[in-house]
C-alpha atoms as a PDB file:
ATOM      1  CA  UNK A   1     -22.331  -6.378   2.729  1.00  0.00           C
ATOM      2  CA  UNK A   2     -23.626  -3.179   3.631  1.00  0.00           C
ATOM      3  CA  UNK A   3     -20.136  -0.552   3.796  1.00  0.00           C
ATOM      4  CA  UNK A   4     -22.096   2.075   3.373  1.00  0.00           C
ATOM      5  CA  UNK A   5     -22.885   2.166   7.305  1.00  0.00           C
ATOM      6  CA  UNK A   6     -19.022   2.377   8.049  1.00  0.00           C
ATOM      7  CA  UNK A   7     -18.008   6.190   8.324  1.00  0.00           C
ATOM      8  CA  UNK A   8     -15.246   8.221   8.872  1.00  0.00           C
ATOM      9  CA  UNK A   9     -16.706   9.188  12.173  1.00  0.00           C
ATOM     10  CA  UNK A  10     -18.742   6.031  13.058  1.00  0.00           C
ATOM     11  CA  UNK A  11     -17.109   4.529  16.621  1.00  0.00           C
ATOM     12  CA  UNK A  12     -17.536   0.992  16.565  1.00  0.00           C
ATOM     13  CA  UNK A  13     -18.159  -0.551  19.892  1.00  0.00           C
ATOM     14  CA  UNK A  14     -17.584  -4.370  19.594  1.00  0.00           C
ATOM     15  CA  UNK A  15     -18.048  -6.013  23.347  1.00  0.00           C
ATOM     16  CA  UNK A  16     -19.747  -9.095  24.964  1.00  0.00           C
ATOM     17  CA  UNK A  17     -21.259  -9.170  28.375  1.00  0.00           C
ATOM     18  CA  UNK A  18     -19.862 -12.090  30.892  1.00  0.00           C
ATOM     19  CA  UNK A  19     -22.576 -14.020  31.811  1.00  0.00           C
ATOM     20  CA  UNK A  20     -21.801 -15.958  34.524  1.00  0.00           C
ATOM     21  CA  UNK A  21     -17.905 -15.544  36.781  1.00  0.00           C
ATOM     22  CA  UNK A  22     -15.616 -12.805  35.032  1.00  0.00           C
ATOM     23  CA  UNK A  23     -11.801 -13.518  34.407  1.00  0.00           C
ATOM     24  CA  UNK A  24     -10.883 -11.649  37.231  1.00  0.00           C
ATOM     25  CA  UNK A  25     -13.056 -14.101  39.765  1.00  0.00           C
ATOM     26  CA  UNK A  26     -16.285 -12.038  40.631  1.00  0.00           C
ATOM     27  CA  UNK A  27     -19.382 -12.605  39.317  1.00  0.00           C
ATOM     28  CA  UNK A  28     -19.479 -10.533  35.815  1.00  0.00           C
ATOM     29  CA  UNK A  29     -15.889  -8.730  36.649  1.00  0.00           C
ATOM     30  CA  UNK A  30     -14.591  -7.304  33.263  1.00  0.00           C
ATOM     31  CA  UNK A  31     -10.869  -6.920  32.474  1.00  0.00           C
ATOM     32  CA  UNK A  32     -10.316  -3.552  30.935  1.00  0.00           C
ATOM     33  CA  UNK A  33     -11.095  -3.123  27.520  1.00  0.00           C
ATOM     34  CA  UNK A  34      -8.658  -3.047  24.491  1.00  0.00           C
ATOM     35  CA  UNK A  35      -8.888  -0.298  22.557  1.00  0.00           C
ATOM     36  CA  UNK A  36      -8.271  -0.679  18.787  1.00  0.00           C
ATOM     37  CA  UNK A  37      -8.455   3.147  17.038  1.00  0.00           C
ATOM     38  CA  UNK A  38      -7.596   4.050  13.473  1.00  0.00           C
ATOM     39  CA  UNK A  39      -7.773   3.433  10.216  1.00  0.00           C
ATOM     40  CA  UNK A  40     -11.204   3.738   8.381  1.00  0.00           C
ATOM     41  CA  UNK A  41      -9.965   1.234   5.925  1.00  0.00           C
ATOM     42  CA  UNK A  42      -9.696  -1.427   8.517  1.00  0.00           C
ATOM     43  CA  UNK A  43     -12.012  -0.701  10.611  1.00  0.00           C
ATOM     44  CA  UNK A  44     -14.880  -3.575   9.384  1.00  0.00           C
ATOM     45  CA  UNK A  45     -11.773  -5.903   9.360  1.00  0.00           C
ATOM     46  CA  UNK A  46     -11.197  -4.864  13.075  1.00  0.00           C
ATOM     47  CA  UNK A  47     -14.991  -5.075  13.693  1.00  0.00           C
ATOM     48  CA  UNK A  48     -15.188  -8.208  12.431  1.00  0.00           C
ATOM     49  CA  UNK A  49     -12.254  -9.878  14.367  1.00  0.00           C
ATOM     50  CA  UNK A  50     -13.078  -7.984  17.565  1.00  0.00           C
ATOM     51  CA  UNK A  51     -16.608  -9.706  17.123  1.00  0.00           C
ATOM     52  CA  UNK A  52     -15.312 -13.215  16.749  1.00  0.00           C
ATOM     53  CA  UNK A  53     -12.705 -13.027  19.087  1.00  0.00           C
ATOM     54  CA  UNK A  54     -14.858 -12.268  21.936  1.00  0.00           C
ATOM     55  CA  UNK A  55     -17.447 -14.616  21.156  1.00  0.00           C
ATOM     56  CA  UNK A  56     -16.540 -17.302  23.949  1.00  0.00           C
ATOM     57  CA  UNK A  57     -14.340 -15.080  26.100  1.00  0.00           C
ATOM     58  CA  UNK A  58     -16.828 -13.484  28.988  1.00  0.00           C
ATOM     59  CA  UNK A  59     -15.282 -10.773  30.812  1.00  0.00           C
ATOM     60  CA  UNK A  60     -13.254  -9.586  27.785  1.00  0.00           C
ATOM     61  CA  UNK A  61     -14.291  -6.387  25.477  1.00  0.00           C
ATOM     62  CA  UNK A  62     -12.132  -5.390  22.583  1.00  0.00           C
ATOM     63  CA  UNK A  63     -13.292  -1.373  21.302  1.00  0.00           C
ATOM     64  CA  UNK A  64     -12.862  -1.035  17.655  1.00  0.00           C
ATOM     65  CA  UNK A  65     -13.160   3.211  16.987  1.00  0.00           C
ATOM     66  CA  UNK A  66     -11.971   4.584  13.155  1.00  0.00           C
ATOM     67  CA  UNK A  67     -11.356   8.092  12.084  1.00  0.00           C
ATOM     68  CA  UNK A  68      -8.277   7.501  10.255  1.00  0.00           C
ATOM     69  CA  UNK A  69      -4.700   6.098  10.191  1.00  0.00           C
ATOM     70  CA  UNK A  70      -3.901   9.233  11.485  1.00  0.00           C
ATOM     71  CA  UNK A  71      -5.853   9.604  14.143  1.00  0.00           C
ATOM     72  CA  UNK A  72      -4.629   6.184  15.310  1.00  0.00           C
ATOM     73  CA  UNK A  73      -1.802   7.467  15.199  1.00  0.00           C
ATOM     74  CA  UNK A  74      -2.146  10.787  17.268  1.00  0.00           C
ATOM     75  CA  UNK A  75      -4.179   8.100  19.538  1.00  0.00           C
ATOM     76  CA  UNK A  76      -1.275   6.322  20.422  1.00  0.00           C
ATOM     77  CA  UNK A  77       1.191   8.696  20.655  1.00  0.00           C
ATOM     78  CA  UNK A  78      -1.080  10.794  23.214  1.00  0.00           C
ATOM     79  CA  UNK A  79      -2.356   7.212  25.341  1.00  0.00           C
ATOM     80  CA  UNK A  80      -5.364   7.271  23.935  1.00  0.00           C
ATOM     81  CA  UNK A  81      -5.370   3.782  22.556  1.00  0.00           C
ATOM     82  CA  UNK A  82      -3.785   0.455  22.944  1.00  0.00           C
ATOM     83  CA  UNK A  83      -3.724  -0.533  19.914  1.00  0.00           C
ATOM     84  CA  UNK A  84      -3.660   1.973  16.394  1.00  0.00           C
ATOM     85  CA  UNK A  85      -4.744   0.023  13.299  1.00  0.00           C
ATOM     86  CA  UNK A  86      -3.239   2.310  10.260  1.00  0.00           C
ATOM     87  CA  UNK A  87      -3.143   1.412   6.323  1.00  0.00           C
ATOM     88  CA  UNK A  88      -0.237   2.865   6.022  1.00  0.00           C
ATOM     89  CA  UNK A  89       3.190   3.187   8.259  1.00  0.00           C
ATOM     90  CA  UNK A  90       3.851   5.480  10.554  1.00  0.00           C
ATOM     91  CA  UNK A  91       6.164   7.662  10.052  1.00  0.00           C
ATOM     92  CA  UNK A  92      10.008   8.040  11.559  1.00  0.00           C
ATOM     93  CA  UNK A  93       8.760  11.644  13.457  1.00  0.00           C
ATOM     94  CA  UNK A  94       5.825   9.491  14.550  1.00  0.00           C
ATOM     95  CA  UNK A  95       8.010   6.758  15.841  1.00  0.00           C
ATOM     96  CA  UNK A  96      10.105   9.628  17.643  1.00  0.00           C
ATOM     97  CA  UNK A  97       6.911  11.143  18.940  1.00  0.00           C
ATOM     98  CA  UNK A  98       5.545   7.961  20.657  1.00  0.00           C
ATOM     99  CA  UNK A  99       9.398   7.051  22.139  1.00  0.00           C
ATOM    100  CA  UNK A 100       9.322  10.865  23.738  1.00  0.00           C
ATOM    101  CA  UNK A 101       5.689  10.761  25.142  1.00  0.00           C
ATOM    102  CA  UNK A 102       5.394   6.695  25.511  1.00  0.00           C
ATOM    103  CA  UNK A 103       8.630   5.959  27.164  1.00  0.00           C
ATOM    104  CA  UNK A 104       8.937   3.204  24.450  1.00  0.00           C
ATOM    105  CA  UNK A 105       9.593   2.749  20.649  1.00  0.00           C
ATOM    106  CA  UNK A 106       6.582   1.361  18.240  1.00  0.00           C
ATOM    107  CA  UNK A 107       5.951  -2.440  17.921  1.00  0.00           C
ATOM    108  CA  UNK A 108       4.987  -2.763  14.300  1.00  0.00           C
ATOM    109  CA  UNK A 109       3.073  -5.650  13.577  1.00  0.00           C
ATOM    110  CA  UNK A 110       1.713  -6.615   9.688  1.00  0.00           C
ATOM    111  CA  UNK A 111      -2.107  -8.005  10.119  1.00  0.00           C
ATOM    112  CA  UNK A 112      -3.058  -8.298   6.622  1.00  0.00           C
ATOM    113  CA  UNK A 113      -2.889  -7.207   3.261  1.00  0.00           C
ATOM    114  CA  UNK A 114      -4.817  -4.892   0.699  1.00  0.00           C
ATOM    115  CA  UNK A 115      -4.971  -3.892  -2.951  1.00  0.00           C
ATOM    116  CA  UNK A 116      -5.498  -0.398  -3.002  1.00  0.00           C
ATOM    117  CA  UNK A 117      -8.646  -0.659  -5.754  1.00  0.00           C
ATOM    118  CA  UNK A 118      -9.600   2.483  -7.945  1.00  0.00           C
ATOM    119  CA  UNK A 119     -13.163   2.307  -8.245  1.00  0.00           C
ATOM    120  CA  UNK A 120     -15.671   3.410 -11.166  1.00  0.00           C
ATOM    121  CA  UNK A 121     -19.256   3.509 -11.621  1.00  0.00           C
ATOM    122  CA  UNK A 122     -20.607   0.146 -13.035  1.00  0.00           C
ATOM    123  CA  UNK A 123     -21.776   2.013 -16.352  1.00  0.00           C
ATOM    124  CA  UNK A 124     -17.908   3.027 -16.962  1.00  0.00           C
ATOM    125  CA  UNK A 125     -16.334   0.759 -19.851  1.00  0.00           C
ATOM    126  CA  UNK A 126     -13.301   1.556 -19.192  1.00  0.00           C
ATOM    127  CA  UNK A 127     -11.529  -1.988 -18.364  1.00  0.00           C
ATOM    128  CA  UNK A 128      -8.779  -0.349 -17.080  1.00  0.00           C
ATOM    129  CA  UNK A 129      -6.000   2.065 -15.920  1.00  0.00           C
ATOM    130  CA  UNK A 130      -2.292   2.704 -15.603  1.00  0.00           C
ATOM    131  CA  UNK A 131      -0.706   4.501 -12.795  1.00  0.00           C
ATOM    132  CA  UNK A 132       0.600   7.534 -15.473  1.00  0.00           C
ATOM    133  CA  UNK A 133      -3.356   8.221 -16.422  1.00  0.00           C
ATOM    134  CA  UNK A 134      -4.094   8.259 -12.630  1.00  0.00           C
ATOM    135  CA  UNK A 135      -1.284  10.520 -11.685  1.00  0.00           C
ATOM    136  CA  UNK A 136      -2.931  12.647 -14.315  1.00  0.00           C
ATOM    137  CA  UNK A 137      -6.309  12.874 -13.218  1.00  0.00           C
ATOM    138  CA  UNK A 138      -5.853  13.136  -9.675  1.00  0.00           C
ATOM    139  CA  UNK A 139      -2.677  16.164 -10.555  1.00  0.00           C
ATOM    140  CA  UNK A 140      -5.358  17.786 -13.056  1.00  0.00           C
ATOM    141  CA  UNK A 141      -3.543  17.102 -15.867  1.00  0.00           C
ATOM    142  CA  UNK A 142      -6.247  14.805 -17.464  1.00  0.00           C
ATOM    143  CA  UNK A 143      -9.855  15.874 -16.755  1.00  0.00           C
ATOM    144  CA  UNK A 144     -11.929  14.124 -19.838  1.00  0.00           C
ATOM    145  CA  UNK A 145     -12.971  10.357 -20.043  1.00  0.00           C
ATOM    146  CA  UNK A 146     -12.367  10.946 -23.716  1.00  0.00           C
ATOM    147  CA  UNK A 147      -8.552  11.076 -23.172  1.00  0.00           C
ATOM    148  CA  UNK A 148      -8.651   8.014 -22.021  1.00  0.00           C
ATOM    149  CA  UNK A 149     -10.323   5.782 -24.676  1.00  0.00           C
ATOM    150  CA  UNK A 150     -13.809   6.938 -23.398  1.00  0.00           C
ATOM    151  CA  UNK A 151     -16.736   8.826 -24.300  1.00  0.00           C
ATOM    152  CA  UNK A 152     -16.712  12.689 -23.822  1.00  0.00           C
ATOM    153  CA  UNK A 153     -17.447  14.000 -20.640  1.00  0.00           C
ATOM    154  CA  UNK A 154     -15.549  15.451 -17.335  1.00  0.00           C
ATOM    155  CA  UNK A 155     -14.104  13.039 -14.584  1.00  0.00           C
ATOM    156  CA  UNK A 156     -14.969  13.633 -11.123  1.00  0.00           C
ATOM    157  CA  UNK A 157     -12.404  12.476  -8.933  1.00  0.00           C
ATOM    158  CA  UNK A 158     -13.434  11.049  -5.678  1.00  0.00           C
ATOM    159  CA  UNK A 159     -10.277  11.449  -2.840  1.00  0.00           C
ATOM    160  CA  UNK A 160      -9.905  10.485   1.077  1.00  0.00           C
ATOM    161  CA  UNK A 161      -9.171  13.182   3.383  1.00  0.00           C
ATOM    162  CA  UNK A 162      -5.387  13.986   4.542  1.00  0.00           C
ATOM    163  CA  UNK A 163      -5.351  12.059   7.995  1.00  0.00           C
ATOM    164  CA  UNK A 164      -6.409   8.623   5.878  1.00  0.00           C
ATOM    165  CA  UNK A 165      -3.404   6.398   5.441  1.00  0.00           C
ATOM    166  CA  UNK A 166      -4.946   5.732   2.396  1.00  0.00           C
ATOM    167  CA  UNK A 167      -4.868   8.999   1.142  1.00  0.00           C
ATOM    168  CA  UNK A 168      -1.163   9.268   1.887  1.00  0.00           C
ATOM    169  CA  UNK A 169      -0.279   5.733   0.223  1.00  0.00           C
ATOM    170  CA  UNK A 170      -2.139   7.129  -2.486  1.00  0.00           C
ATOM    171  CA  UNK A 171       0.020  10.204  -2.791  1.00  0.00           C
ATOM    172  CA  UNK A 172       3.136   8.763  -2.341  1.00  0.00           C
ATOM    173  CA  UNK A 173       2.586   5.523  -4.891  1.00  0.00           C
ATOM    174  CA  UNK A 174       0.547   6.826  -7.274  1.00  0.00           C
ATOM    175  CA  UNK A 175       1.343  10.719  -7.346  1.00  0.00           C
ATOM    176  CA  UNK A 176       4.855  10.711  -6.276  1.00  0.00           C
ATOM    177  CA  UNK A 177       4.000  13.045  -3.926  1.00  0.00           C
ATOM    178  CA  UNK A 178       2.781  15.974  -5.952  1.00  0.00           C
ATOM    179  CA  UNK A 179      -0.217  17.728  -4.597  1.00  0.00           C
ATOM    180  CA  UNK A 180      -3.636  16.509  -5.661  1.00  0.00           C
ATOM    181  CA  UNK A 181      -5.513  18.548  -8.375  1.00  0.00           C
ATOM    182  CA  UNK A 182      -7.708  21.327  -6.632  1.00  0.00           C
ATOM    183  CA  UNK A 183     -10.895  20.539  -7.833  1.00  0.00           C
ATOM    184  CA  UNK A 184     -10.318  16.877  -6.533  1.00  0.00           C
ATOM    185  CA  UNK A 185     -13.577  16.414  -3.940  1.00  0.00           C
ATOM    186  CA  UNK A 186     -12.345  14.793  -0.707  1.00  0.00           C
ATOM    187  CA  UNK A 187     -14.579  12.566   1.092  1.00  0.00           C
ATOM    188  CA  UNK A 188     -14.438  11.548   5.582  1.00  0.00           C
ATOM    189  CA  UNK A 189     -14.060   7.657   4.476  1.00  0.00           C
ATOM    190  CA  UNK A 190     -14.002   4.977   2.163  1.00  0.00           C
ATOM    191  CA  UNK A 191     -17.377   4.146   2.321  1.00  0.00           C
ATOM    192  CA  UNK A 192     -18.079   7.856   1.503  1.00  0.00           C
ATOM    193  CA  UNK A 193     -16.396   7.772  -1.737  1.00  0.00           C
ATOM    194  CA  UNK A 194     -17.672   3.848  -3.010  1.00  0.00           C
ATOM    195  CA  UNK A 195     -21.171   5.611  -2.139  1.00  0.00           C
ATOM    196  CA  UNK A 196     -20.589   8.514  -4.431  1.00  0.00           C
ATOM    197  CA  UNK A 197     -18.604   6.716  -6.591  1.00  0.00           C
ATOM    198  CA  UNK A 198     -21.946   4.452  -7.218  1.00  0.00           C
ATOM    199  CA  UNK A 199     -23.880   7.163  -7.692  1.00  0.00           C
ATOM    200  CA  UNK A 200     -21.879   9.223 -10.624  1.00  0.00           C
ATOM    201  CA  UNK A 201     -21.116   7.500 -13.747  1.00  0.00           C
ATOM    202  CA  UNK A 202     -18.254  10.264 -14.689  1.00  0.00           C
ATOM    203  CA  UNK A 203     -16.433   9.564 -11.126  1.00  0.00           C
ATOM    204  CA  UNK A 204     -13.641   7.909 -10.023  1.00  0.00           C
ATOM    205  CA  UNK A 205     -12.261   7.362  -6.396  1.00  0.00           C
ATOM    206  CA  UNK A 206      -9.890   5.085  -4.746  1.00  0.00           C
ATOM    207  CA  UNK A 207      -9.880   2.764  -1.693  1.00  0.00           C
ATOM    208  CA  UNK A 208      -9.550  -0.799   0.181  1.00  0.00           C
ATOM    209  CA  UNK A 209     -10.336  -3.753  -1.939  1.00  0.00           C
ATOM    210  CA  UNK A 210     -12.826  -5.094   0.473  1.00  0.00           C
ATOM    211  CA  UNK A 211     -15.157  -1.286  -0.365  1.00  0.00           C
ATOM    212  CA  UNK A 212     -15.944  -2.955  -3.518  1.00  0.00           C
ATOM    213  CA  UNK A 213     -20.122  -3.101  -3.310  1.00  0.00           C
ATOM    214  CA  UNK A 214     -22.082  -1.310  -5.635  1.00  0.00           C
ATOM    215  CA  UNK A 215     -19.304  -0.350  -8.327  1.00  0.00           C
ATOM    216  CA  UNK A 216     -16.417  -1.457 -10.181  1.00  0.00           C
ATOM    217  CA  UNK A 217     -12.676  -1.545  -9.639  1.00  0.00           C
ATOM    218  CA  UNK A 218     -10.199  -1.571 -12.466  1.00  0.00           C
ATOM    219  CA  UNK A 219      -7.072  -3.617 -13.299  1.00  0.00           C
ATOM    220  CA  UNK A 220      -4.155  -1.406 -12.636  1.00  0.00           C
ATOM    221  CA  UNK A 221      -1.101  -1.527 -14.956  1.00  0.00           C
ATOM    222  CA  UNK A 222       2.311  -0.211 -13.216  1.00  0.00           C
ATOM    223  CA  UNK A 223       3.354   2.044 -16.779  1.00  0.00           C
ATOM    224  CA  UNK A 224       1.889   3.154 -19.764  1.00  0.00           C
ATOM    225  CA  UNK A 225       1.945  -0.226 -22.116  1.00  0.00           C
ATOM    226  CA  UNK A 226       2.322  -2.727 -19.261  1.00  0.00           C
ATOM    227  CA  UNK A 227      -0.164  -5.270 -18.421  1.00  0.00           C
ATOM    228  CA  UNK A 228      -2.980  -4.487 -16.187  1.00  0.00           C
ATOM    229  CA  UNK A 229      -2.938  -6.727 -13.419  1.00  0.00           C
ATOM    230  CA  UNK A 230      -6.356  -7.884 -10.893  1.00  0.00           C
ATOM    231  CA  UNK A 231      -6.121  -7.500  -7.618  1.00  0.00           C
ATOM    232  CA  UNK A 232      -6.721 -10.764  -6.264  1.00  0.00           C
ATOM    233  CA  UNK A 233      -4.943 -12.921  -3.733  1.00  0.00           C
ATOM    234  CA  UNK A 234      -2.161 -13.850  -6.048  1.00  0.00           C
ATOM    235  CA  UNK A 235      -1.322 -10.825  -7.125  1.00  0.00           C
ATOM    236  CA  UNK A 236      -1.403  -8.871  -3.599  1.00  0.00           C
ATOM    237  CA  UNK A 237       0.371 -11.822  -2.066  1.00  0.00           C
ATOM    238  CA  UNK A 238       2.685 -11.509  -4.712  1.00  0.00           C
ATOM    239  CA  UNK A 239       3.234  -8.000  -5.575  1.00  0.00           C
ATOM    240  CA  UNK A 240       2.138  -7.751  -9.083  1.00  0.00           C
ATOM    241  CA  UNK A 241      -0.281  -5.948  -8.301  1.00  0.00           C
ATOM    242  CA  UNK A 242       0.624  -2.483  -8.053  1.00  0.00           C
ATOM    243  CA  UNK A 243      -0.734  -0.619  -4.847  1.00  0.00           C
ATOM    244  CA  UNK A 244      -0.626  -3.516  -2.825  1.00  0.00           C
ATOM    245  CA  UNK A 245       0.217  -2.783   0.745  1.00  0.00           C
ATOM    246  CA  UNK A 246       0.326  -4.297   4.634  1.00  0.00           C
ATOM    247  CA  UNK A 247      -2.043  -3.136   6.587  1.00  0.00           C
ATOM    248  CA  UNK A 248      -0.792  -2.523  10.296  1.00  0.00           C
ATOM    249  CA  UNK A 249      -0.895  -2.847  14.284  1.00  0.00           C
ATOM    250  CA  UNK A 250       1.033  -0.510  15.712  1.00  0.00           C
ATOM    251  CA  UNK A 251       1.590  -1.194  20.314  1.00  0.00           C
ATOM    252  CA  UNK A 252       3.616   0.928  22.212  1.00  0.00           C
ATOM    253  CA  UNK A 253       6.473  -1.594  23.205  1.00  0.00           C
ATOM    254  CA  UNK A 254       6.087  -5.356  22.718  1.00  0.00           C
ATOM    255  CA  UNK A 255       2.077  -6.272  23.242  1.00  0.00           C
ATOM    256  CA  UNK A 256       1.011  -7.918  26.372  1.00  0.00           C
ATOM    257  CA  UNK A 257      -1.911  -9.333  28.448  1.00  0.00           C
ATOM    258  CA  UNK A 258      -5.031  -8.754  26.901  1.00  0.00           C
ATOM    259  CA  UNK A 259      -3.924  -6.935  23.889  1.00  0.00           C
ATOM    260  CA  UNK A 260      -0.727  -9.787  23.145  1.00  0.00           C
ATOM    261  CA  UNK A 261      -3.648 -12.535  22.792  1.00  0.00           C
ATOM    262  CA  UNK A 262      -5.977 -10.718  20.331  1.00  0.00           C
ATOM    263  CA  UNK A 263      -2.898  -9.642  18.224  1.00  0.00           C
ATOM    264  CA  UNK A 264      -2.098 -13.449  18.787  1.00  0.00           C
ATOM    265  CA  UNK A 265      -5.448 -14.421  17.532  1.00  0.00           C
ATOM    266  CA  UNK A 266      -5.741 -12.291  14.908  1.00  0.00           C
ATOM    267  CA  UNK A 267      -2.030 -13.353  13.494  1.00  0.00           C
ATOM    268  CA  UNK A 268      -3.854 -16.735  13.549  1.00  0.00           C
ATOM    269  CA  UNK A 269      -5.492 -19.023  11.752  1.00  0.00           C
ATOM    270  CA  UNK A 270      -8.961 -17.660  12.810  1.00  0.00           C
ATOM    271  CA  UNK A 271      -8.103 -14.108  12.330  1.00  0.00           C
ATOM    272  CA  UNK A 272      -6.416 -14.760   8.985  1.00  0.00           C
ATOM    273  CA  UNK A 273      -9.470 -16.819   7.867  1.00  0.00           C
ATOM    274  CA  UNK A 274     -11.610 -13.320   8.305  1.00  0.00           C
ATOM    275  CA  UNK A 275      -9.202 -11.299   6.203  1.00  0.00           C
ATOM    276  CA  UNK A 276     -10.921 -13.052   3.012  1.00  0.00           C
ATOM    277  CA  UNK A 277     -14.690 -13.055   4.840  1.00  0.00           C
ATOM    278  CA  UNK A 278     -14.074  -9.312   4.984  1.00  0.00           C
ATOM    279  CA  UNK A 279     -12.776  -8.713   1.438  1.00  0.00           C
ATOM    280  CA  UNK A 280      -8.757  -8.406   2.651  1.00  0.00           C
ATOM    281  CA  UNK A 281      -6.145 -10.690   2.336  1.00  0.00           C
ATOM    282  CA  UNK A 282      -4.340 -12.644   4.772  1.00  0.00           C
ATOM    283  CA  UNK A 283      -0.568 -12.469   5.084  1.00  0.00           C
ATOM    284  CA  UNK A 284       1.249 -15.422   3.057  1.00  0.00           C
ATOM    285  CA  UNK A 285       1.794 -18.757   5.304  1.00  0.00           C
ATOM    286  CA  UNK A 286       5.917 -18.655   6.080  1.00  0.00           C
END
C-alpha cells in the first residue's frame, strides 16, 4: 500500500455519482455531503470506509479531508465539519469550546484502535525499545545508537507536528509531557516521517501502526527490564501493548441522518472488517 501519497495537507474527496433517481426523488438529487475532517493518522482508514460505504448508496457523498486531530478539532468547534476524526481526545477546553459556539456538548464515539508504532530503518538491528530510552532520545538526553546496544553513530529523530493527535499522545505517554529535544525534526504527517524514516538508517520516528511500509517498527517494553511487547491485535485489544490508544469520532450532539448511518456502518461489521484491511484494529466484540 502506497502511504506515501497520504499528506498532511492532502484533502481526500471520497464521493459517488447517483446514476439513476437520487434519495431525495429527482433524477441524480444528492443529499448533502458528510464531512469527515481530521486526523492524518486516520485519514486512509476514513478513506477507505467512506469508499465502501458509498459504494451502493447513489445520491450519498461522504468528504474525508486530514490536516490533523487538531484541525478536526478547530473544524468542529467553528462548523466546519460534521464529523472530526482525531487520534487522540479532545480536550475538556475543547469540549467547552464546542458547547459555547455549537449550542451542544461533544458526542464521543471510539471507531477503532491503534498501536502507536516507533519506526526504524530496515538496516537498524535494534530489536527493540523501552519507553525510558525513548523519553531519552526524543528529550535529548540520549543522542547515540551506541547507548543503546548499537553501533556508533547519531540518531535522528523523526516527530509529527503540534496540531497531530499523535504528536500529543506521544508527549503525554511517552514524554510525560516534557518538551521534545530541539534538534528533534518535525514532519506535516505520518507518511512524511515513515518516508524519511525509510530513507535514513540512523532515524527514528513514530506513528499509526497501519504507516508501517518500507521500514520497521519495534517491540515496545513499558520500563527498563520489562518485556517488549508486539503490537498486534492481542496486545492492542488487550493493552499490553504500551501506546495503544482509541482512535475517535467526535459529532456535535448525538449523530443523525446521514452522518448517524455511516457512524452506524462504520461501528459495524463492515466498517470493523476494514480496520484490519487498513492496518488498524477493530474495537473488541462486547
Amino acid at each position: 500500500m502506497h502511504f506515501t501519497r497520504f499528506l498532511a495537507t492532502l484533502v481526500v474527496l471520497a464521493s459517488l455519482v447517483a446514476c439513476g433517481p437520487g434519495r431525495n426523488g429527482g433524477p441524480g438529487s444528492a443529499r448533502r455531503p458528510v464531512t469527515v475532517k481530521g486526523s492524518d493518522t486516520m485519514v486512509i482508514l476514513g478513506q477507505r470506509w467512506a469508499e465502501d460505504y458509498m459504494r451502493g448508496r447513489p445520491g450519498t457523498t461522504v468528504q474525508v479531508t486530514g490536516g490533523g486531530s487538531g484541525t478536526g478539532v478547530a473544524a468542529l468547534i467553528n462548523g466546519g465539519t460534521e464529523i472530526c476524526q482525531s487520534s487522540r481526545p479532545m480536550t475538556d477546553k475543547e469540549r467547552e469550546q464546542v458547547r459555547a459556539r455549537r449550542g451542544q456538548m461533544p458526542t464521543e464515539i471510539p471507531v477503532a484502535l491503534d498501536g502507536v508504532a516507533i519506526y526504524v530503518h530496515r538496516s537498524q538491528p535494534l530489536p527493540a525499545i523501552s519507553i525510558t530510552q525513548l523519553k531519552a532520545i526524543y528529550t535529548g538526553r540520549t543522542t547515540s545508537w551506541r547507548e543503546l546496544g548499537g553501533a556508533d553513530g547519531r540518531i535522528v529523530p523523526y516527530s509529527r507536528e503540534n496540531n497531530s493527535g499523535t504528536y500529543v499522545f506521544f508527549k503525554e505517554h511517552v514524554l510525560g509531557n516534557e518538551d521534545f529535544a530541539r534538534d528533534v525534526q518535525t514532519l506535516p504527517g505520518t507518511a512524511a516521517v515513515v518516508n524519511a524514516v525509510s530513507k535514513d538508517p540512523a532515524s527514528i520516528g513514530y506513528g499509526g501502526i497501519a504507516y508501517t511500509s518500507g521500514i520497521r517498527s519495534l517491540s515496545i517494553a513499558p520500563e527498563e527490564g520489562a518485556a517488549a511487547v508486539e503490537a498486534t491485535l492481542e496486545n492492542v485489544q488487550s493493552g499490553r501493548y504500551p501506546l495503544a490508544r482509541k482512535l475517535f469520532f467526535y459529532t456535535v450532539g448525538e449523530p443523525a441522518g446521514e452522518a448517524k448511518s455511516f457512524i452506524d456502518w462504520v461501528l459495524g461489521e463492515e466498517g470493523q472488517k476494514i480496520c484490519q484491511a487498513v492496518g488498524y484494529y477493530p474495537l473488541p466484540k462486547k
